[in-house]
Protein backbone atom coordinates (compact mmCIF):
# COMPACT_ATOMS: atom_id res chain seq x y z
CA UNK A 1 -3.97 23.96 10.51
CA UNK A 2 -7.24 22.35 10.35
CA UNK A 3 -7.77 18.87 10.22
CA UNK A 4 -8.90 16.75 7.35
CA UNK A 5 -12.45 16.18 6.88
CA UNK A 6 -14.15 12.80 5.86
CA UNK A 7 -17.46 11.87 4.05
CA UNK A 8 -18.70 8.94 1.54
CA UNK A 9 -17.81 9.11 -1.91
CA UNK A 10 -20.03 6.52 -4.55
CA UNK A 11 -17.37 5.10 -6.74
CA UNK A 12 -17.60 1.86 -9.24
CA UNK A 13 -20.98 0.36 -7.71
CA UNK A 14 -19.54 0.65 -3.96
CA UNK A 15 -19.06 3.52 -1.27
CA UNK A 16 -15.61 4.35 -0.24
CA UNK A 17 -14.57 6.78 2.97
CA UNK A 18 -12.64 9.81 2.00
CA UNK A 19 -10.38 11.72 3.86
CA UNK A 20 -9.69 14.81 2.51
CA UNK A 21 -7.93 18.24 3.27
CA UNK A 22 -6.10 21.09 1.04
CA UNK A 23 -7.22 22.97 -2.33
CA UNK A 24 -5.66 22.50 -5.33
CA UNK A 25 -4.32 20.01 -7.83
CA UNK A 26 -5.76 16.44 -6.75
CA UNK A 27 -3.41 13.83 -5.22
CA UNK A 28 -4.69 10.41 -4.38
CA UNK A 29 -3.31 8.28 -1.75
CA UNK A 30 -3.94 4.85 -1.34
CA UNK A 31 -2.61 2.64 1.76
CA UNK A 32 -2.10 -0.61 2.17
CA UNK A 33 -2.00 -3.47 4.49
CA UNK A 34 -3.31 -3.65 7.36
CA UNK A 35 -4.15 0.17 7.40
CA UNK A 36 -6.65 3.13 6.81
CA UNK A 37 -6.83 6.42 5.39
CA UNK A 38 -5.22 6.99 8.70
CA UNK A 39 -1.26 5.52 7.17
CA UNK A 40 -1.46 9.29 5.47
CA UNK A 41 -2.22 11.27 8.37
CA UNK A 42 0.88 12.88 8.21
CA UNK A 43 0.90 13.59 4.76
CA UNK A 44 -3.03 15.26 4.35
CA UNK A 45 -1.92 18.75 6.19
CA UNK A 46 1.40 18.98 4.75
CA UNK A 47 0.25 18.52 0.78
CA UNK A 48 -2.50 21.16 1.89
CA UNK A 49 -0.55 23.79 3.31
CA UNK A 50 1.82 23.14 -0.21
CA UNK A 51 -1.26 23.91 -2.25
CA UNK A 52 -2.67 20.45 -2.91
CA UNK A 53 -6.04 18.56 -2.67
CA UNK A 54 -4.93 15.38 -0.95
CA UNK A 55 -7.38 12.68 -0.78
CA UNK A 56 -7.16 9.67 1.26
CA UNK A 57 -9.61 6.62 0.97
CA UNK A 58 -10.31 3.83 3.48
CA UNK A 59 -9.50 1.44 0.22
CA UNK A 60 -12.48 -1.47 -0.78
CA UNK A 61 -12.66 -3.71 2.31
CA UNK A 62 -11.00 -1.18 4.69
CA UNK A 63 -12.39 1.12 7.27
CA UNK A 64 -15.73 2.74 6.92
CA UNK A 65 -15.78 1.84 3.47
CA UNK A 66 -17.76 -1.24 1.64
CA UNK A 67 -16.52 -4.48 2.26
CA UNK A 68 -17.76 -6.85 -0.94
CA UNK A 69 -18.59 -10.43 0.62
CA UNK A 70 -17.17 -12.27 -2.94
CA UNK A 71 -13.40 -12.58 -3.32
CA UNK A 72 -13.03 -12.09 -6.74
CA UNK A 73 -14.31 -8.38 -6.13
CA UNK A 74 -10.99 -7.17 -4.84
CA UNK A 75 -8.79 -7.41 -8.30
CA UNK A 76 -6.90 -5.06 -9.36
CA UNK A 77 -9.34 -3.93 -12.21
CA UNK A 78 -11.43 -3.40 -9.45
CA UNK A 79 -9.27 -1.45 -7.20
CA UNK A 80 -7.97 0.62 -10.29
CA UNK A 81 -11.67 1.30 -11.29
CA UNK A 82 -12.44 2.49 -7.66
CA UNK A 83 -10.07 5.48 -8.22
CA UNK A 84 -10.87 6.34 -11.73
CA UNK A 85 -14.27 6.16 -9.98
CA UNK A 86 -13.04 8.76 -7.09
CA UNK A 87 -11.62 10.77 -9.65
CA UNK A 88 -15.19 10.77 -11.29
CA UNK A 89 -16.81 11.66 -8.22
CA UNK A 90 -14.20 14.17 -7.00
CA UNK A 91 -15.12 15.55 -10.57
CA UNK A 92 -11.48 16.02 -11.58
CA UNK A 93 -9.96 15.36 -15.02
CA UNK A 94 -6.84 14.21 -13.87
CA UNK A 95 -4.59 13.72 -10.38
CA UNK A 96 -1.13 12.29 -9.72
CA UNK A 97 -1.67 9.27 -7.38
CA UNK A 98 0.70 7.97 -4.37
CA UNK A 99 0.44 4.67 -2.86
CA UNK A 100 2.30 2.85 -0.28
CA UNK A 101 2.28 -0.96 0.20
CA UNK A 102 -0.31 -2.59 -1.53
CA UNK A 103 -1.87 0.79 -2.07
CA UNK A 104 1.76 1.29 -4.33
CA UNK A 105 0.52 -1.73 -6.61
CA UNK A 106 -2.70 0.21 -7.18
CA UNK A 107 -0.87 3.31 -7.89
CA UNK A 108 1.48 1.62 -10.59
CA UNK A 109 -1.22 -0.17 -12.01
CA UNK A 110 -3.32 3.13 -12.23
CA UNK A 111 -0.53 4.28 -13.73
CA UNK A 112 -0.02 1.93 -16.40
CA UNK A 113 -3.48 1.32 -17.51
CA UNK A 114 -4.99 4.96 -17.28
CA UNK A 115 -2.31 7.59 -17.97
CA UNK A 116 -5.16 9.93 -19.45
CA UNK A 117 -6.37 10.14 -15.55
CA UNK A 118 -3.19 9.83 -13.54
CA UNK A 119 -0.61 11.88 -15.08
CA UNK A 120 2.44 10.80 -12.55
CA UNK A 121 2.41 8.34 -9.63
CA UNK A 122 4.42 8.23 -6.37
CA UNK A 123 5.22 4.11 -5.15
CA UNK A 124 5.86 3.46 -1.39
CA UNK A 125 7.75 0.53 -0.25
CA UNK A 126 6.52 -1.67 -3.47
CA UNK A 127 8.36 -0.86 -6.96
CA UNK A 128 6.33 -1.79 -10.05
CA UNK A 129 6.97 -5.22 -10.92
CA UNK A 130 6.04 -6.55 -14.15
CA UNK A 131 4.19 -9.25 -15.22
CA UNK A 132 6.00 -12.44 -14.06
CA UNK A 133 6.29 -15.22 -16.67
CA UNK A 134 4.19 -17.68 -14.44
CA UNK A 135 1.29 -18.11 -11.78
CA UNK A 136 2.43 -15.79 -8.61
CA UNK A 137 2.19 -18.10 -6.28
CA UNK A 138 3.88 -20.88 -8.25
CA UNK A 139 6.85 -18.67 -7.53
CA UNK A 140 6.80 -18.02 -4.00
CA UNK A 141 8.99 -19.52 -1.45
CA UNK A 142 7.97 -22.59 0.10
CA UNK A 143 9.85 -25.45 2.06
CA UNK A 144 8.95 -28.78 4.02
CA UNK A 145 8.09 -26.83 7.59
CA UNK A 146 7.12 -23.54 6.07
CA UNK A 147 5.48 -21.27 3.46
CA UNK A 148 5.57 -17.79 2.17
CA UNK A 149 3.08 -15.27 4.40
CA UNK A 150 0.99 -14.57 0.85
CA UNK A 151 1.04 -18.41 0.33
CA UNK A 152 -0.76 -18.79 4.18
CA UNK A 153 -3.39 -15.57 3.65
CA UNK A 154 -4.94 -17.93 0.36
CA UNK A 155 -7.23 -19.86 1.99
CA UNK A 156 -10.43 -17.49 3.35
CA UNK A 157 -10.98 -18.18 6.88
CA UNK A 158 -7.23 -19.64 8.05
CA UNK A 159 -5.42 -15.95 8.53
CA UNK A 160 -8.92 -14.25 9.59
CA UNK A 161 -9.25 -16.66 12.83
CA UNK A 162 -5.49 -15.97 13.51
CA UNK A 163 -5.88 -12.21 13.23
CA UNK A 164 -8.54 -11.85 14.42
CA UNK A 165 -8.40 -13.26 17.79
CA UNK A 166 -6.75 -9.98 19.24
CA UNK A 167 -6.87 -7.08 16.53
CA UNK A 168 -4.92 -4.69 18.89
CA UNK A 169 -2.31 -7.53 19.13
CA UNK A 170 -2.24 -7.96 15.61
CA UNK A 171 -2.01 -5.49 14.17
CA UNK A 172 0.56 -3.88 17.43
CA UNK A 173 2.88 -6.33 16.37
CA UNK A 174 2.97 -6.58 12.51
CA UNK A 175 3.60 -2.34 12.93
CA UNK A 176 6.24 -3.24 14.90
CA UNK A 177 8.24 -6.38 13.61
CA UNK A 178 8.32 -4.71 9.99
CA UNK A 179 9.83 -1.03 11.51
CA UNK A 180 13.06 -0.12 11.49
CA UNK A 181 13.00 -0.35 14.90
CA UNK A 182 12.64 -3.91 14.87
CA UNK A 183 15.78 -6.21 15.08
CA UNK A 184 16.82 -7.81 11.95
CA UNK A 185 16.30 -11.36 13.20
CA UNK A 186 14.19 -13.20 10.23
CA UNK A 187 16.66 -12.17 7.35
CA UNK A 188 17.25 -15.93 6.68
CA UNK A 189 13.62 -16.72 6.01
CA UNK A 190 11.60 -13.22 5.82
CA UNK A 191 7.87 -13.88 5.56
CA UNK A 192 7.73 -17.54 5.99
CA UNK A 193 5.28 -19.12 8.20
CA UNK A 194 5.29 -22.33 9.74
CA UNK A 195 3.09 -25.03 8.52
CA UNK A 196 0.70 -25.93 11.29
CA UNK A 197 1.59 -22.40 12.83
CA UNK A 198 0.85 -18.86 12.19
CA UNK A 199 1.97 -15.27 10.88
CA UNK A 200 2.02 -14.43 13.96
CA UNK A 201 4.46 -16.75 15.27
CA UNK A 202 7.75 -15.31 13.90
CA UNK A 203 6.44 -11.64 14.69
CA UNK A 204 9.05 -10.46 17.95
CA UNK A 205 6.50 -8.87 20.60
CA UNK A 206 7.48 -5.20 20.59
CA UNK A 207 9.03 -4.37 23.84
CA UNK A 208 7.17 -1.01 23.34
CA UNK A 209 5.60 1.01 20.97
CA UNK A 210 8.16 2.42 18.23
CA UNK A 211 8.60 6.51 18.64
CA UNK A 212 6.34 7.27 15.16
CA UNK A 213 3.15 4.91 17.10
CA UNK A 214 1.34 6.95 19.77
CA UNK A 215 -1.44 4.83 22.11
CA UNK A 216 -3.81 6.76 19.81
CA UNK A 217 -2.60 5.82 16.27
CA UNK A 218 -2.85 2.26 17.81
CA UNK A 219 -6.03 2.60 18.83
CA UNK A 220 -7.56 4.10 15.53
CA UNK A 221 -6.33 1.25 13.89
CA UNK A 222 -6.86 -1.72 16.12
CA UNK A 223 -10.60 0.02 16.94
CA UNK A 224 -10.91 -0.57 12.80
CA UNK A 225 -10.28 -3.52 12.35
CA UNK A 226 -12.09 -4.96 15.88
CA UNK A 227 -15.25 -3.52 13.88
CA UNK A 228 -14.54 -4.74 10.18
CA UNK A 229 -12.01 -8.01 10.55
CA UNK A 230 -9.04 -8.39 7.57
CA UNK A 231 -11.24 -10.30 5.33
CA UNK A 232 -11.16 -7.30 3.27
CA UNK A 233 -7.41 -6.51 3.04
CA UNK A 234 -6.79 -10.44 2.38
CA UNK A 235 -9.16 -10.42 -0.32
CA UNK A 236 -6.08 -8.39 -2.37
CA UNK A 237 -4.25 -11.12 -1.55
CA UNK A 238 -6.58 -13.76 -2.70
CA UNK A 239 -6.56 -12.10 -6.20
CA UNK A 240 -2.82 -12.03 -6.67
CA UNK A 241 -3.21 -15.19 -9.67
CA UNK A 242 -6.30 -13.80 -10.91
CA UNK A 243 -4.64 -10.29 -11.86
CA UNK A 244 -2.31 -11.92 -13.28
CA UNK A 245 -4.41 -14.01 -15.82
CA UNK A 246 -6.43 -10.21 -16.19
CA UNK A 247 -3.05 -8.29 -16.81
CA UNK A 248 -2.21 -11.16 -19.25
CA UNK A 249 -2.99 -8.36 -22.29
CA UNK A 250 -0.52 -5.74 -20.57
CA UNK A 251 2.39 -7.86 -20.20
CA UNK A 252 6.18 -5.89 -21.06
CA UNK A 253 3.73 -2.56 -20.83
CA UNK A 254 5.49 0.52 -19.29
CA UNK A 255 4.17 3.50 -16.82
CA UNK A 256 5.33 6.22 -19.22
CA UNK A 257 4.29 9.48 -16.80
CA UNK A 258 6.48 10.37 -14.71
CA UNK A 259 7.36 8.56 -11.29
CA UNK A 260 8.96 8.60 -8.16
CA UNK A 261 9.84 6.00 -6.02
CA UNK A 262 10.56 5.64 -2.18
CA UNK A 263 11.38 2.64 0.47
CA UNK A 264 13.52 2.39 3.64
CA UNK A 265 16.55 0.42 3.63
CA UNK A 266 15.25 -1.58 6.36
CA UNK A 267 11.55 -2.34 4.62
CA UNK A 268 11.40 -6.23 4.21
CA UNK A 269 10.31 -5.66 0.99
CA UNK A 270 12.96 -4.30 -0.80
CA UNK A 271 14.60 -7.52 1.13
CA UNK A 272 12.60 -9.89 -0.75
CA UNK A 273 14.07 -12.89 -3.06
CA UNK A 274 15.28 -11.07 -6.69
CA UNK A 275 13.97 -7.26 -5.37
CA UNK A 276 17.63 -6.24 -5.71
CA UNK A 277 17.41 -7.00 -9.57
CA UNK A 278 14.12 -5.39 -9.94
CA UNK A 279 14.65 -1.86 -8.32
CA UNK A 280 18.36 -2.07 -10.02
CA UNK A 281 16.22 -2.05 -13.49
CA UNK A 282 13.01 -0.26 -12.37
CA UNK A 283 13.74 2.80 -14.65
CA UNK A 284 13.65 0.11 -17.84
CA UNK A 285 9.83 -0.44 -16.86
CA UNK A 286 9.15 3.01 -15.68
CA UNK A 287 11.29 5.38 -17.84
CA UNK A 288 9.86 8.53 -16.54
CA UNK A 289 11.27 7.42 -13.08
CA UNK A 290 12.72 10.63 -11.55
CA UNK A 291 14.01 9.25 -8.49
CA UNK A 292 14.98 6.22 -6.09
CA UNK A 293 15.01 7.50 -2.62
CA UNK A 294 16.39 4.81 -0.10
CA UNK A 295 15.94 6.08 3.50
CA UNK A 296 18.30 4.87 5.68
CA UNK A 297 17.36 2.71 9.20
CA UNK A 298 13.62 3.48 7.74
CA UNK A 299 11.12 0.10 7.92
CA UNK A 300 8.46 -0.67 5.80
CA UNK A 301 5.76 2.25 6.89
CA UNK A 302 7.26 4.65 5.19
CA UNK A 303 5.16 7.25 4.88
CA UNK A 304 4.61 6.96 8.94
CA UNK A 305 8.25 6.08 10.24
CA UNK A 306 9.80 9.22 8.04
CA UNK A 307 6.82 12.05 7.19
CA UNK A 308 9.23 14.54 7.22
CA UNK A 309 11.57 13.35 4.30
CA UNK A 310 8.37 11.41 2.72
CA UNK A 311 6.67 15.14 2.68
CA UNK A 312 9.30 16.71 1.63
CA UNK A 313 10.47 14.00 -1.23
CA UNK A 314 6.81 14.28 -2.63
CA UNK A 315 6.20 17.93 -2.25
CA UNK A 316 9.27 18.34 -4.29
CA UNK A 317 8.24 16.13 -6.95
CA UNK A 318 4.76 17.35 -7.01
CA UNK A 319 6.28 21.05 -7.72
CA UNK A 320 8.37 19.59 -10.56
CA UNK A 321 5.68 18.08 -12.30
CA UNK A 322 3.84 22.32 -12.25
CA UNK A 323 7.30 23.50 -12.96
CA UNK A 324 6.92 21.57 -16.19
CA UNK A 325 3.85 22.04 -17.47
């Protein structure tokens, strides 16, 4: 099998990094945080050998691809208008589009706002979530000795100096401590951080690396971000009121192509204050969703703790959607 090639792609006024591999119908896959292109390795081959065009970017402020200096170029408008771009570029009508982590929110919002150009969508980890009544982060937890991890990333500068001090440490243990290999011990108070302390601080050391993280997959990622920083991936982060105001015309809007959702029964995510409410009524926001699939012991990398059932889950799906037409 060969391996996927990469190149730069000019999409909505910026350059991203593709990696590509396969023939076929186009499937987009966008990752999330703090990742690469590289969070789909395992998927690239396997939707090629099944007859697919699978496309991975380094997403806006990732990687080898541009890294806007100004905040309030990382909205979602913006990161919806990259793919539409890719698509552009790629010169294909249409593609069904996968995402995983904050990559998932791009997917759904793809989804939602351009079904003409993505005619189903895959979500890992992160279900679609409609627009909440009030500001985001008016809603997030917060307490007298600590605040919700999104809450700590909003000020530019604060999580960067923390982060950044030793990328391979970093980013080693936020891999780890949200795996399913990672004890459960933060269930009371999952993704708070201290006031006066950092993300870091609650994050177990792993006593080794988990059995889907080679030495090399660490040291593609932590050799990424020694060269770029996070300010990029926080950016998304920093935007998380302001696409809110922007999806302010979309609110009670549903993805109406067809869907598929996946998570790990272990992700932190699906954890999260009033997520058990939301996936129990995710099919009244996306009614073309096919299927929940809850792997079991599985953390929050989905695609990279389980490629095996998270090929096989999409593969199927992506067959389906032929099947039909």
């Amino acid at each position: 099998m060969s391996k996927p090639t990469q190149r730069m792609v000019e999409t909505n006024g910026i350059r991203l990094n593709v990696a590509e591999q396969g023939d076929g119908p186009l499937v987009l896959l966008c990752h999330g945080f703090p990742e690469s292109w590289y969070s789909w390795r395992h998927q690239l081959g396997a939707l090629a050998a099944a007859g697919f065009h699978a496309v991975a970017p380094d997403m806006r402020g990732y990687g080898r691809s541009d890294r806007p200096e100004a905040v309030e170029e990382y909205t979602l408008f913006h990161l919806v208008g990259d793919m539409v771009g890719l698509l552009d570029a790629l010169e294909a009508p249409t593609a069904i589009i996968a995402g995983h982590d904050w990559g998932a929110v791009v997917a759904w919002h793809a989804a939602l706002l351009r079904p003409d150009r993505f005619q189903a969508v895959i979500g890992l980890s992160v279900p679609f979530r409609p627009r909440a009544k009030a500001r985001p982060t008016s809603l997030m937890p917060r307490t007298t000795d600590s605040q919700f991890y999104q809450l700590y990333f909003q000020q530019p500068g604060i999580a960067e100096a923390e982060l950044e001090r030793d990328p391979r440490t970093t980013v080693r243990a936020m891999l780890y401590a949200a795996s399913g290999d990672a004890p459960n011990t933060n269930a009371g108070g999952i993704g708070m951080v201290p006031h006066g302390g950092g993300f870091l601080q609650a994050v177990e050391a792993p006593p080794g690396l988990p059995p889907w993280l080679s030495q090399g997959d660490l040291d593609f990622y932590a050799g990424e971000f020694q060269r770029t920083g996070f300010s990029g991936g926080l950016n998304w982060y920093r935007n998380i009121d302001r696409n809110w105001e922007l999806m302010a015309p979309f609110a009670g809007a549903r993805i109406k192509v067809p869907a598929l959702y996946i998570a790990g029964d272990r992700d932190l995510v699906v954890a999260f204050p009033g997520m058990d409410q939301l996936l129990a009524n995710l099919g009244n926001f996306v009614p073309q969703l096919r299927d929940m699939l809850m792997l079991p012991g599985c953390g929050h990398w989905t695609q990279q703790e389980r490629p095996d059932e998270v090929n096989a889950a999409m593969i199927h799906f992506l067959r389906s959607l032929r099947e039909q037409r």
